[in-house]
Protein backbone atom coordinates (compact mmCIF):
# COMPACT_ATOMS: atom_id res chain seq x y z
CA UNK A 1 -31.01 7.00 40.31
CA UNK A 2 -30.97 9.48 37.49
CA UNK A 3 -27.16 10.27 38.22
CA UNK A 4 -26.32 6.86 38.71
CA UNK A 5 -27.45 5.78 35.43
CA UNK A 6 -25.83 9.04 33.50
CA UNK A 7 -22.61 7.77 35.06
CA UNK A 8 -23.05 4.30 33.98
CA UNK A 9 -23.98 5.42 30.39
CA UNK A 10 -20.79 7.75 30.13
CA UNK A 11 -18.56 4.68 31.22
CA UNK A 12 -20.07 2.71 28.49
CA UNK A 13 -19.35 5.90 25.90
CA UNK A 14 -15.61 6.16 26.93
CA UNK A 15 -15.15 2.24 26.79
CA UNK A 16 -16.68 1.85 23.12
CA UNK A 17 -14.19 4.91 22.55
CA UNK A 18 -11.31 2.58 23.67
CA UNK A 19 -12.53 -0.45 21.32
CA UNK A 20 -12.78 1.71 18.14
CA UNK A 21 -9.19 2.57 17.05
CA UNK A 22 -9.08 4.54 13.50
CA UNK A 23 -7.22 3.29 11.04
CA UNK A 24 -5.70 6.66 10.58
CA UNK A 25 -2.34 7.28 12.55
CA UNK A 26 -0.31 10.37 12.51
CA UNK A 27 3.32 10.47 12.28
CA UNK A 28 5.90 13.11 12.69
CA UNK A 29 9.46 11.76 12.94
CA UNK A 30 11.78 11.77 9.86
CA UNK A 31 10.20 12.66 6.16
CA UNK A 32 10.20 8.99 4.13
CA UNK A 33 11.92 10.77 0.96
CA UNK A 34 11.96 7.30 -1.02
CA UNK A 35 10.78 4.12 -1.08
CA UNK A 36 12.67 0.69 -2.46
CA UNK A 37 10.64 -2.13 -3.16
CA UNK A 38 12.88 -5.63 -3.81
CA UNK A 39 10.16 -7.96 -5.43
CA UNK A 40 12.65 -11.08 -5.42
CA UNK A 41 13.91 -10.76 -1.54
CA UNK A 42 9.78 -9.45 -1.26
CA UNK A 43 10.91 -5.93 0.75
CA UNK A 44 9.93 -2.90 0.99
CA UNK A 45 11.64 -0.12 2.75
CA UNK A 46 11.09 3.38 3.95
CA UNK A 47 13.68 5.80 3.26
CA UNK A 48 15.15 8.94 5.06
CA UNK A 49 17.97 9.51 2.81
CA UNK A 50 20.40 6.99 2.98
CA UNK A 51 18.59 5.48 6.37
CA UNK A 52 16.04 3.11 6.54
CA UNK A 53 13.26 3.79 8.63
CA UNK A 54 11.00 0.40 8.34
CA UNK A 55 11.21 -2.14 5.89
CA UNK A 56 8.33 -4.54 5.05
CA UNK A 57 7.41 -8.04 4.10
CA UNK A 58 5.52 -7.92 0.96
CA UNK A 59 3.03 -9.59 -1.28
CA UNK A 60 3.37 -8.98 -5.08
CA UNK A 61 1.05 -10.10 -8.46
CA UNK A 62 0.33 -13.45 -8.66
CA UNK A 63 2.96 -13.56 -11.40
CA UNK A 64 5.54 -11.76 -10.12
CA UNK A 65 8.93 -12.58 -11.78
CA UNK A 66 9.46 -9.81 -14.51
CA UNK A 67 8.15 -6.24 -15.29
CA UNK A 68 4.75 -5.79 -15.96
CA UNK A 69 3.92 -5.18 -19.79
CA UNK A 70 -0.02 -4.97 -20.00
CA UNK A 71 -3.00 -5.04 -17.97
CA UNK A 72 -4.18 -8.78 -16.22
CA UNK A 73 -0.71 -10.08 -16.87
CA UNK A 74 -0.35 -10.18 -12.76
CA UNK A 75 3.01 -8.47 -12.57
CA UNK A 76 4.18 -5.74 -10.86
CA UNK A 77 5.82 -2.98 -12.47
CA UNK A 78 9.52 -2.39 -12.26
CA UNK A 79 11.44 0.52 -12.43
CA UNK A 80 11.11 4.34 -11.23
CA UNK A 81 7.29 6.12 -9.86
CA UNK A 82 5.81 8.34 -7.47
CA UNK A 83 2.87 7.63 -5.21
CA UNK A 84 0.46 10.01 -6.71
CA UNK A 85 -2.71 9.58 -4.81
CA UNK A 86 -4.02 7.62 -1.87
CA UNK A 87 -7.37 6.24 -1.24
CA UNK A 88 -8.71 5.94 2.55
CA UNK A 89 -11.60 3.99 1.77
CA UNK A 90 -9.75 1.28 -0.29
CA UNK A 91 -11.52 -2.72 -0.39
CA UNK A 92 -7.54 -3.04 0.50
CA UNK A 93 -7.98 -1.14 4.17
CA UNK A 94 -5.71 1.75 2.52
CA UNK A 95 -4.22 2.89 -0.32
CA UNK A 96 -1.48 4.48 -1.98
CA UNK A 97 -1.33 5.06 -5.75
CA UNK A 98 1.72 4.18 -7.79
CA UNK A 99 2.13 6.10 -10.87
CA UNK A 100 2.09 3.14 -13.78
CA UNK A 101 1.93 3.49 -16.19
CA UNK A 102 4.69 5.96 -17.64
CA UNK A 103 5.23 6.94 -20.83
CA UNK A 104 7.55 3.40 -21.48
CA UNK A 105 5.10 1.78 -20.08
CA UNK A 106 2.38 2.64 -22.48
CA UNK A 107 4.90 1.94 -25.47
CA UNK A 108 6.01 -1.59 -24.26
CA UNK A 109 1.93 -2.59 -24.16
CA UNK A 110 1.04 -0.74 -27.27
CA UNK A 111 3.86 -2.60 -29.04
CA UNK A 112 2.04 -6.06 -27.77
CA UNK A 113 -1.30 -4.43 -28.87
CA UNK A 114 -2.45 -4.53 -25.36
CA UNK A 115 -3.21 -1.71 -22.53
CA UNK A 116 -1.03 -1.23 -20.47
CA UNK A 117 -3.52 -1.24 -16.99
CA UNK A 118 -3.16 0.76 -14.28
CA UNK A 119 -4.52 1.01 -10.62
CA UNK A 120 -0.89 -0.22 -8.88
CA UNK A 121 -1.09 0.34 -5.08
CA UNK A 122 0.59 -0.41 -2.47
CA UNK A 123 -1.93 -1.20 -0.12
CA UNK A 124 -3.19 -3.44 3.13
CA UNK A 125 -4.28 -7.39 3.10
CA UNK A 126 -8.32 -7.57 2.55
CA UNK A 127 -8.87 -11.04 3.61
CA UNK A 128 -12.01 -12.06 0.95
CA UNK A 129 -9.93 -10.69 -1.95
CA UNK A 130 -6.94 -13.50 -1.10
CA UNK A 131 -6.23 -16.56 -2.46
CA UNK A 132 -4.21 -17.92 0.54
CA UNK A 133 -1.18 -17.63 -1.68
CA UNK A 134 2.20 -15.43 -1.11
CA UNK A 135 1.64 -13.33 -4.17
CA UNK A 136 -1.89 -12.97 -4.95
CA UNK A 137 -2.15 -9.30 -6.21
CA UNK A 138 -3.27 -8.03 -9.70
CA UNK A 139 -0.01 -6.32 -9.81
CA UNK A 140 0.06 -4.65 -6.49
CA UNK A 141 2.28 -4.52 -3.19
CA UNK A 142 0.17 -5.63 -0.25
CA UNK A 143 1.48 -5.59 3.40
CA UNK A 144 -0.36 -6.21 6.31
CA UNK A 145 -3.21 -3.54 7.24
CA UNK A 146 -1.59 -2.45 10.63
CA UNK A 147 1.50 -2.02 8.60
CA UNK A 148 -0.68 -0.38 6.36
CA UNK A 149 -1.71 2.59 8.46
CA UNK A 150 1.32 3.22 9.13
CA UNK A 151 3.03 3.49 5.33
CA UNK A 152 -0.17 5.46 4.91
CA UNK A 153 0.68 8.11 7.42
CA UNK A 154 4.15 8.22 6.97
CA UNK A 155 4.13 8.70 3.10
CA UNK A 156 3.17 11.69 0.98
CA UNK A 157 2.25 12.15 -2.10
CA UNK A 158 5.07 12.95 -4.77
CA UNK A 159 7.90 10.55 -2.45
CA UNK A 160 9.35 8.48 -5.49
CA UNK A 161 8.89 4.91 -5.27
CA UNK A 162 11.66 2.14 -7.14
CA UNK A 163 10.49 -1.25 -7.73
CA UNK A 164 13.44 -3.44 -8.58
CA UNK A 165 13.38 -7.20 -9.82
């Protein structure tokens, strides 16, 4: 009886294992060495050099025609950045930092007497935080959280990111 229920109990253990899938994949084909966001056509792509190795549907700010010139103006930034950090326990699934704001940046908002903000991701779709709207970020680049996990393990830290209109 003893056996019988040790055998039962380990069946249970290995199908909870199956049910619980970690949001963190590995990866180990091709190094992404860029990363082109088109906020009009709402794209991302993954880069190997001149070869694209996924591309995305996006969400952007919830204003997201034009660059982004101070912080709460909903906009996402445009031009040239490198994902600088990620954050594995994001509200947003995952994260991966965008460096805004830049030295340009700064200027453009401190001309308007206004910061300039900060915090740009790119990051996965947390249900409670949307509006039920196409662009509903503060300024960030939301894709779905499966596609998430894998931008997050395919992308390092330092891989240059452009954002164009």
């Amino acid at each position: 009886m003893k056996r019988r229920h040790l055998m039962m109990g380990g069946a249970a253990a290995l199908g909870l294992g199956a049910c619980t899938q970690s949001k963190f994949k590995t990866y180990s084909g091709p190094e992404v060495t860029y990363i082109v966001v088109n906020k009009e056509a709402r794209r991302m792509y993954l880069f190997n050099n001149n070869k694209v190795l996924k591309d995305y549907d996006i969400d952007l700010g919830f204003e997201p025609i034009g660059d982004k010139f101070f912080e709460g103006d909903g906009r996402t930034p445009e031009g040239t950045y490198l994902i600088d950090r990620r954050n594995p326990n994001s509200r947003f699934h995952l994260s991966l930092g965008i460096s805004y704001p830049n030295a340009k940046d700064r200027a453009e908002a401190a001309a308007l007497g206004k910061p300039p903000g900060g915090d740009i991701f790119i990051h996965g779709n947390s249900k409670p935080f949307r509006k039920g709207t196409d662009d509903w970020t503060w300024g960030c680049i939301a894709v779905t959280d499966r596609e998430m996990e894998d931008v997050y393990a395919m992308v390092r830290n330092g891989t240059p990111i452009q954002i164009n209109a």
